[in-house]
C-alpha atoms as a PDB file:
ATOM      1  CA  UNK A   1     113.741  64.538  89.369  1.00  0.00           C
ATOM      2  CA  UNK A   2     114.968  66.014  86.086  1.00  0.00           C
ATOM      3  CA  UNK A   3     113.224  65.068  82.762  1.00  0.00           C
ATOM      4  CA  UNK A   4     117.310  63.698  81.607  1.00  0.00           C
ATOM      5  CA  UNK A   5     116.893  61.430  84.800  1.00  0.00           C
ATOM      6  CA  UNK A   6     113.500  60.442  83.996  1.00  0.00           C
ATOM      7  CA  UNK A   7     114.052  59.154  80.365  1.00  0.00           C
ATOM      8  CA  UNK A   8     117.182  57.193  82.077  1.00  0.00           C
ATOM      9  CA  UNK A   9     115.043  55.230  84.528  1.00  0.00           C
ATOM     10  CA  UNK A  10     112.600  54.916  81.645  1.00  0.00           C
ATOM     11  CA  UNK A  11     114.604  53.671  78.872  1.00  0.00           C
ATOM     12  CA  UNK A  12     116.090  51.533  82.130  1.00  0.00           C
ATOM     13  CA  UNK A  13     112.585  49.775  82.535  1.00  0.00           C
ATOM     14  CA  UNK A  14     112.329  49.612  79.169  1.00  0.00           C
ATOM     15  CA  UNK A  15     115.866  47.527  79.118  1.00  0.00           C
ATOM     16  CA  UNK A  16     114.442  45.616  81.974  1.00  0.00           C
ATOM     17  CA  UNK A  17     111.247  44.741  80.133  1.00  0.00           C
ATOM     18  CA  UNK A  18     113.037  43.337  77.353  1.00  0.00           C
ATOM     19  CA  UNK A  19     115.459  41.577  79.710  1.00  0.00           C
ATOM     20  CA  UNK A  20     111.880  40.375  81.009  1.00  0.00           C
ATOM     21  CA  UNK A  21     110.296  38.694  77.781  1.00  0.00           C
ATOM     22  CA  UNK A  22     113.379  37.670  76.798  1.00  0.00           C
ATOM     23  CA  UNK A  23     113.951  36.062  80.180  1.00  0.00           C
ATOM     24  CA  UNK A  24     110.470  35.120  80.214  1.00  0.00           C
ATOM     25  CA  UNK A  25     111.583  31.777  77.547  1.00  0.00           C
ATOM     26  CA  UNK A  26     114.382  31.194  79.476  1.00  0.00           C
ATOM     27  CA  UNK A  27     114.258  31.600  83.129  1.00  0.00           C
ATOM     28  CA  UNK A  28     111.584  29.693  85.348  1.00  0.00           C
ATOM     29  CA  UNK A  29     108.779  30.106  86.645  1.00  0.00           C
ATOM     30  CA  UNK A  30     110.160  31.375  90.209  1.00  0.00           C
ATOM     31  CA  UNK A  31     112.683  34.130  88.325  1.00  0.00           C
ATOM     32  CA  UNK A  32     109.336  35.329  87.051  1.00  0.00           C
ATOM     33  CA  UNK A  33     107.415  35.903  90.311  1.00  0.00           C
ATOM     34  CA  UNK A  34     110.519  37.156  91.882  1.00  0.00           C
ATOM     35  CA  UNK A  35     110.369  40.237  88.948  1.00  0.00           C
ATOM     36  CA  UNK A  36     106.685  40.641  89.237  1.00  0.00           C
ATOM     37  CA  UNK A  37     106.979  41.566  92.855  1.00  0.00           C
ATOM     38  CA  UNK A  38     109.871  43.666  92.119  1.00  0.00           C
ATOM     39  CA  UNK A  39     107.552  45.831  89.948  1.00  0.00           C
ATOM     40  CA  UNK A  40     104.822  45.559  92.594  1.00  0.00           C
ATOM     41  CA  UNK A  41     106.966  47.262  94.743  1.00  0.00           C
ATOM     42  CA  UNK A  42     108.235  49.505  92.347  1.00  0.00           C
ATOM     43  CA  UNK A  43     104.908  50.845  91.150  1.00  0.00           C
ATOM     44  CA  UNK A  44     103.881  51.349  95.234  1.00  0.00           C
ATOM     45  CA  UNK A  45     106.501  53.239  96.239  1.00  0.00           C
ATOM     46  CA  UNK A  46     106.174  54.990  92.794  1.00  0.00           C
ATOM     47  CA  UNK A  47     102.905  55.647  93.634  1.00  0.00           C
ATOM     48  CA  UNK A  48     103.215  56.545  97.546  1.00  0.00           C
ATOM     49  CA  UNK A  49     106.109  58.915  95.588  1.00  0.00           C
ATOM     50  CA  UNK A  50     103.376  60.795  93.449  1.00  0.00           C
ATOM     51  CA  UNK A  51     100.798  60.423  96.729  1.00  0.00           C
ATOM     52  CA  UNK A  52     103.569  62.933  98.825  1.00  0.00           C
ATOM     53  CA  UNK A  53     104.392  65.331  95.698  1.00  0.00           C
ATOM     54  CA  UNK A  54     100.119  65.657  95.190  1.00  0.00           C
ATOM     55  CA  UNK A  55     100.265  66.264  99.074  1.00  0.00           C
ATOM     56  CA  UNK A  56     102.771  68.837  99.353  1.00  0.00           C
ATOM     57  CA  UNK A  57     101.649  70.620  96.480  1.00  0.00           C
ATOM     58  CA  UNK A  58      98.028  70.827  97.452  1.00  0.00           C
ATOM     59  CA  UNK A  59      99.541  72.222 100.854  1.00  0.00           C
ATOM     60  CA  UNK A  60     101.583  74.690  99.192  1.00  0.00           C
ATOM     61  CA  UNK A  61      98.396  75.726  97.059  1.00  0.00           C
ATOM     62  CA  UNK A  62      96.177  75.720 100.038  1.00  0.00           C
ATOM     63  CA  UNK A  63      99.035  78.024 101.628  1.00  0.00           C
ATOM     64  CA  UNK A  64      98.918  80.605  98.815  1.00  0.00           C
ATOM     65  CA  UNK A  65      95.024  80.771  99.126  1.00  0.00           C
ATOM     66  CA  UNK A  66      95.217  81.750 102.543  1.00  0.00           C
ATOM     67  CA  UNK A  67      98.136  84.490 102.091  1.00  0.00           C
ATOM     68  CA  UNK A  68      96.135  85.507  99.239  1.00  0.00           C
ATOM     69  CA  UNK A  69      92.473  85.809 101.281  1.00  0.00           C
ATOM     70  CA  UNK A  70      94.877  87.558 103.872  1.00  0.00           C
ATOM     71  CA  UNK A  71      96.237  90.162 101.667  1.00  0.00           C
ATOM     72  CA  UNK A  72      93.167  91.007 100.273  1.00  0.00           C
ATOM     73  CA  UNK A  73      91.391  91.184 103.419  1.00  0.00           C
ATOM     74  CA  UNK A  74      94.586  93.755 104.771  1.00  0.00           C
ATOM     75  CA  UNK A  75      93.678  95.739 101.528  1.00  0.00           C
ATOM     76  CA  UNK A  76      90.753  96.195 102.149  1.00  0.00           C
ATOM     77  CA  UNK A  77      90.634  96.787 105.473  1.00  0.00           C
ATOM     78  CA  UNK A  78      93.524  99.698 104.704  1.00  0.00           C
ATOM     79  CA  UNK A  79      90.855 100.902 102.389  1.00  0.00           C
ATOM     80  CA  UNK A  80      88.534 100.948 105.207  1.00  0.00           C
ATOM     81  CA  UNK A  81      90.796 102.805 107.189  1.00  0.00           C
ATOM     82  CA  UNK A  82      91.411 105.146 105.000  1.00  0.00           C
ATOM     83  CA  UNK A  83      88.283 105.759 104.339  1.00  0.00           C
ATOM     84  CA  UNK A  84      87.518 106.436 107.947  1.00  0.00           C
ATOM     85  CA  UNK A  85      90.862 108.691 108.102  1.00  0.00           C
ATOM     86  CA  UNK A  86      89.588 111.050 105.867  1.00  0.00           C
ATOM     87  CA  UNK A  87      85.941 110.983 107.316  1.00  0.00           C
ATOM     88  CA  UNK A  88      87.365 112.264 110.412  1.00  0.00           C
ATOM     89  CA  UNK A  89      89.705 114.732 108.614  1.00  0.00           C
ATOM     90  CA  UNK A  90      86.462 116.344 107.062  1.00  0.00           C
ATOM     91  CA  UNK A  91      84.804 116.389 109.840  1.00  0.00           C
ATOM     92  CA  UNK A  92      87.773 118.213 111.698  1.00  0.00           C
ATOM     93  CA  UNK A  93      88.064 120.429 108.938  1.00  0.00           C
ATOM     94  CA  UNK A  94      83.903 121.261 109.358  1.00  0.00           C
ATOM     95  CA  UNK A  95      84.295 121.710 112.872  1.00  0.00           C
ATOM     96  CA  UNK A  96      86.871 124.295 111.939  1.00  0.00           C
ATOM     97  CA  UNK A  97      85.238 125.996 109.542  1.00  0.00           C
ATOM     98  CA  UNK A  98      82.395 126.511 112.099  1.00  0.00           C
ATOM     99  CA  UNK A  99      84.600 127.595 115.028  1.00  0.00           C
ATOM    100  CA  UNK A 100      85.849 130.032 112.522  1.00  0.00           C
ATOM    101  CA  UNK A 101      82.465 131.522 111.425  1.00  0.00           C
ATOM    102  CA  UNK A 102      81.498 131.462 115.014  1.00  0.00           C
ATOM    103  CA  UNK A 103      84.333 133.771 116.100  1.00  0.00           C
ATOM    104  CA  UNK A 104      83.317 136.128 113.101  1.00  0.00           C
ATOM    105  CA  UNK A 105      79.970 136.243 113.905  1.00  0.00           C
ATOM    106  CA  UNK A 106      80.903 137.250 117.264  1.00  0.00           C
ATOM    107  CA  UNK A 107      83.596 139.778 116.157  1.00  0.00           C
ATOM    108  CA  UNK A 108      80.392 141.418 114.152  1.00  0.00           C
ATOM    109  CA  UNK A 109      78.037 141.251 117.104  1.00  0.00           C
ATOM    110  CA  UNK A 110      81.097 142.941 119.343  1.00  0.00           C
ATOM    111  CA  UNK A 111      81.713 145.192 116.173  1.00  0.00           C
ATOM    112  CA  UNK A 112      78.263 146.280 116.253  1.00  0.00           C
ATOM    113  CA  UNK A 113      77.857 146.483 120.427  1.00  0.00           C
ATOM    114  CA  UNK A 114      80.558 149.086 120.062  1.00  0.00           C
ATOM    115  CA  UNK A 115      78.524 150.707 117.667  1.00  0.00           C
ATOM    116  CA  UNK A 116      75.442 151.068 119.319  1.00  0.00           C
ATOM    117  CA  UNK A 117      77.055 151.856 122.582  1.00  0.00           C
ATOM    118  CA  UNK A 118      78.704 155.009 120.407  1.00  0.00           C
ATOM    119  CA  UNK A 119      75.336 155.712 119.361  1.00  0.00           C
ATOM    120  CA  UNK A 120      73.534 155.704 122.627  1.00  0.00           C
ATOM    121  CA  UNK A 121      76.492 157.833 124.159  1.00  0.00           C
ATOM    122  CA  UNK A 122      75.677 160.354 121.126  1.00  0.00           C
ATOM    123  CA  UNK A 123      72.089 160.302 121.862  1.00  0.00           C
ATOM    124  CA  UNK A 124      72.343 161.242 125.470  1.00  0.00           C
ATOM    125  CA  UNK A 125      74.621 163.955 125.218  1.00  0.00           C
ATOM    126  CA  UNK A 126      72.220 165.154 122.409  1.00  0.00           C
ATOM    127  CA  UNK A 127      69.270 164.709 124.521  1.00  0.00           C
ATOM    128  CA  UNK A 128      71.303 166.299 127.856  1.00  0.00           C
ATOM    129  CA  UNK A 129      72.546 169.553 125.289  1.00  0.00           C
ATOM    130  CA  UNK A 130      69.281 169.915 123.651  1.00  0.00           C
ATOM    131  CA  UNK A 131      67.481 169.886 127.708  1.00  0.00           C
ATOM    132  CA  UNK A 132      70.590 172.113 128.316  1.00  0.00           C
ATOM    133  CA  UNK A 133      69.575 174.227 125.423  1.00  0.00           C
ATOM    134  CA  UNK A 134      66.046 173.824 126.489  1.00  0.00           C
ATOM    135  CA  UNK A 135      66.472 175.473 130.091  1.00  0.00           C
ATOM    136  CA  UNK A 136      68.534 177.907 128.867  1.00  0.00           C
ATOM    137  CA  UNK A 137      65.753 179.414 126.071  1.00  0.00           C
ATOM    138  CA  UNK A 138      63.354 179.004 129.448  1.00  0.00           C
ATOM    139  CA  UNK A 139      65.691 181.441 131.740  1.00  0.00           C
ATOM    140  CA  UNK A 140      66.183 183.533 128.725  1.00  0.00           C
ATOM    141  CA  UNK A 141      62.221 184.514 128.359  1.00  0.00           C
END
């Protein structure tokens, strides 16, 4: 109802009130009954009026709380998820990091087979020419 409407129906009553007391000396005592359960009736439905806005705004609050608990439950839940996204990215990333020093510890280890491997083969032709030069100085004695 618009506040324009509002003053209408009140400056209405207002009328009717006078029309009331001034009716009041004049009419009779039936006339006067008549209006006073006119305005019983007019304050309960005025009142069973306010009863149904107080009850369909407490539902629309009550509806807003719960979107709002929702929302902030999603959010943080999201956060939670996120959260637990980039746990597993790190630990992706670790596991990578130690597949990667793992393959260059074994490229070393290979790296340094081949090495030794060179270094034996060195050793036993040194060892088979030195015997070679060693029964060679015994023939030539």
């Amino acid at each position: 109802m618009a506040l324009s409407d509002a003053l209408i129906n009140l400056g209405n009553q207002a009328k009717e009130l006078e029309d009331s007391a001034a009716g009041a000396r004049q009419e009779n005592e039936a006339r006067l009954r008549a209006r006073t359960e006119e305005l019983r009736t007019s304050i309960a439905e005025a009142k069973s009026n306010l009863d149904t806005k107080v009850d369909e705004r407490s539902a629309e609050i009550s509806n807003r709380w719960k979107q709002m608990q929702t929302s902030v439950a999603d959010g943080f839940e999201s956060l939670r998820d996120q959260a637990e996204a980039r746990r597993a990215d790190r630990a992706v990333a670790r596991a990578e990091r130690t597949a990667e020093n793992a393959e260059f510890d074994a490229e070393a280890a290979v790296t340094f087979a081949v090495y030794a491997l060179q270094e034996a083969e060195y050793y036993v032709l040194a060892a088979a020419v030195a015997r070679a030069d060693a029964a060679a100085a015994a023939q030539d004695r």
